[in-house]
C-alpha atoms as a PDB file:
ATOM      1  CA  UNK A   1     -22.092   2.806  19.191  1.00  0.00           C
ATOM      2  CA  UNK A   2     -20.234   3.410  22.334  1.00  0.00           C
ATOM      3  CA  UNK A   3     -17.433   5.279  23.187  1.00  0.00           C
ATOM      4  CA  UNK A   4     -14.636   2.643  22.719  1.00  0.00           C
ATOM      5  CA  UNK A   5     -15.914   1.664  19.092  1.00  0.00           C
ATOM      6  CA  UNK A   6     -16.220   5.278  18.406  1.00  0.00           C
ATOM      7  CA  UNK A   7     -12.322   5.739  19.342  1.00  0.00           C
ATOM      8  CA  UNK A   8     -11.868   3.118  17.774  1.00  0.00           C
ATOM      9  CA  UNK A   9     -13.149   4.250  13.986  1.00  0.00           C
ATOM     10  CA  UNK A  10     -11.770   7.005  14.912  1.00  0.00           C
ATOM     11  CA  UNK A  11      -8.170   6.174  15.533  1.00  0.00           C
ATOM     12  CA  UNK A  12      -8.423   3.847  11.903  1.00  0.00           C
ATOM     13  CA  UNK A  13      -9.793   6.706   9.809  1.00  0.00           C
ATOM     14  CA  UNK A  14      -6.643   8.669  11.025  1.00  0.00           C
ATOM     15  CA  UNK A  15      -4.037   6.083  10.769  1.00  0.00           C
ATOM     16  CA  UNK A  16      -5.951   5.570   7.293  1.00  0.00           C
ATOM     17  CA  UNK A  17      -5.155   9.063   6.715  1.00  0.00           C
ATOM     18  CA  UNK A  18      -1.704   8.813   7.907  1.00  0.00           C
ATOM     19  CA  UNK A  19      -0.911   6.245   5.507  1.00  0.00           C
ATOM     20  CA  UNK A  20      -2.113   8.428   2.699  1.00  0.00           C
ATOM     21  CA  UNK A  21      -0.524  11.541   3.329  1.00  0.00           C
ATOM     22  CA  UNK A  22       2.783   9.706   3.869  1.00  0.00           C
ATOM     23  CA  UNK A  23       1.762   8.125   0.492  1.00  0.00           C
ATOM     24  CA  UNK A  24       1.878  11.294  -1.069  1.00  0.00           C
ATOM     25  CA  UNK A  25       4.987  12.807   0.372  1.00  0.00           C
ATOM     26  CA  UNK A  26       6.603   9.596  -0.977  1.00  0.00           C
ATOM     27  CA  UNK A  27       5.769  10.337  -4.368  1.00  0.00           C
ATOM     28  CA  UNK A  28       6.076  14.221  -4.309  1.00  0.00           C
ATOM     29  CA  UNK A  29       9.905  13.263  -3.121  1.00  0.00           C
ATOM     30  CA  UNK A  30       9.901  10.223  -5.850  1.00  0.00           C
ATOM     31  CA  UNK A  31       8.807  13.175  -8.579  1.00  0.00           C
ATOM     32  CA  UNK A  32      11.162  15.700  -7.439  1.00  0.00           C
ATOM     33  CA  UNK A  33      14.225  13.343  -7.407  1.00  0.00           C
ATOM     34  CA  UNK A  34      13.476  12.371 -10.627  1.00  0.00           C
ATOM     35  CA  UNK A  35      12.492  16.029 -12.136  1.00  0.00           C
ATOM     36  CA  UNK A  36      16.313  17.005 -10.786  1.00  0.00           C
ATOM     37  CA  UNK A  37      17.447  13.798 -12.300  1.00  0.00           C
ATOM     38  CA  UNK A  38      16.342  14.750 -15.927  1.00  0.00           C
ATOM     39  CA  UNK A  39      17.078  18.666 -15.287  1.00  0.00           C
ATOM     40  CA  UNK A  40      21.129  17.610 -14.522  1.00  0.00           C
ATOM     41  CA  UNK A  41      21.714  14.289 -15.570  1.00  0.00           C
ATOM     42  CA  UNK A  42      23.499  15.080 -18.750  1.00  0.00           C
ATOM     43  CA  UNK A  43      25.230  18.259 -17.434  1.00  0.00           C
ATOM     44  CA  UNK A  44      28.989  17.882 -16.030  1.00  0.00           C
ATOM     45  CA  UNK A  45      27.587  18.245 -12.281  1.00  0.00           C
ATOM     46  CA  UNK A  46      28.105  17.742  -9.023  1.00  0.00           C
ATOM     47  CA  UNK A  47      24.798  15.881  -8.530  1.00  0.00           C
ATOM     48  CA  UNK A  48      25.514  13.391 -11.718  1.00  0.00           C
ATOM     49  CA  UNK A  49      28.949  13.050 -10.600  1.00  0.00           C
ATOM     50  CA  UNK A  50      27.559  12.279  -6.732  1.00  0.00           C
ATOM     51  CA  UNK A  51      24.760   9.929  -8.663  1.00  0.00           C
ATOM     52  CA  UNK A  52      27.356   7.734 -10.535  1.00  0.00           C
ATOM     53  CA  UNK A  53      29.248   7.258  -7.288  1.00  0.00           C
ATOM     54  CA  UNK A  54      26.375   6.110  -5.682  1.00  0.00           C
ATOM     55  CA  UNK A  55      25.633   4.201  -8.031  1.00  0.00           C
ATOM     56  CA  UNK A  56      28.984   2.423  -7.951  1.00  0.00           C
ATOM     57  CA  UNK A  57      29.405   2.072  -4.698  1.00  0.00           C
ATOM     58  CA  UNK A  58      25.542   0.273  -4.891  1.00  0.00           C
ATOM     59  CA  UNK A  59      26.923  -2.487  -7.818  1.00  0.00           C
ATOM     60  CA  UNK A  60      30.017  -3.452  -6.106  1.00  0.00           C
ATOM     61  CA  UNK A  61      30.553  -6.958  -5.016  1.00  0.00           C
ATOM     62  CA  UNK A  62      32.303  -7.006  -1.849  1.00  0.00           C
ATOM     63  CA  UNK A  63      32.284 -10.931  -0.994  1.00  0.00           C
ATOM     64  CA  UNK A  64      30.650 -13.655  -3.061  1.00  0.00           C
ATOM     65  CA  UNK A  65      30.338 -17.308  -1.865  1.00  0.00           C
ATOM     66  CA  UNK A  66      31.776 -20.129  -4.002  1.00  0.00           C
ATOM     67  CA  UNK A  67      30.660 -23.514  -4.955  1.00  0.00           C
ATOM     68  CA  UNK A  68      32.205 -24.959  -1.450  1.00  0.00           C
ATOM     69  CA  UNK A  69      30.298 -22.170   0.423  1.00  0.00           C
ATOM     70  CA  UNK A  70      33.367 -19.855   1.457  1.00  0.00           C
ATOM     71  CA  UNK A  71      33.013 -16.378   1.332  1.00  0.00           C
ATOM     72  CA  UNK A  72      35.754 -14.520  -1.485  1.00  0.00           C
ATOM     73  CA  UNK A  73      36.411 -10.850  -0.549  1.00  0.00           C
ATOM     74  CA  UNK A  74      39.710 -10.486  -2.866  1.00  0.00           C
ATOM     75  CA  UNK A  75      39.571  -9.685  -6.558  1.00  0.00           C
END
């Protein structure tokens, strides 16, 4: 092999790597919101308070188009 398929490899095994770690640091951030999820969700908190906010603020509707294709922002 010579030297530019040998960088080459290289450089996939690492980005292959790369991808896996960030794979993992995903999930360890996936498990930890969720572990403080279930440790406060059904306590009077801050962070359930902050969480239904969110949430809120996620669900609203702030325009929807109607059957003639104009855009409603008004309740």
């Amino acid at each position: 092999m010579n030297q530019t398929a040998t960088l080459i490899k290289k450089t996939q095994s690492l980005n292959h790597r790369i991808e896996e770690i960030e794979q993992m640091e995903e999930t360890m951030w996936f498990q930890r919101s969720r572990q403080n999820w279930l440790t406060d969700e059904d306590r009077n908190s801050v962070f359930f308070h902050e969480k239904a906010s969110q949430r809120s603020r996620a669900n609203r509707l702030q325009q929807i188009q109607n059957s003639l294709g104009q855009w409603i922002e008004d309740d």
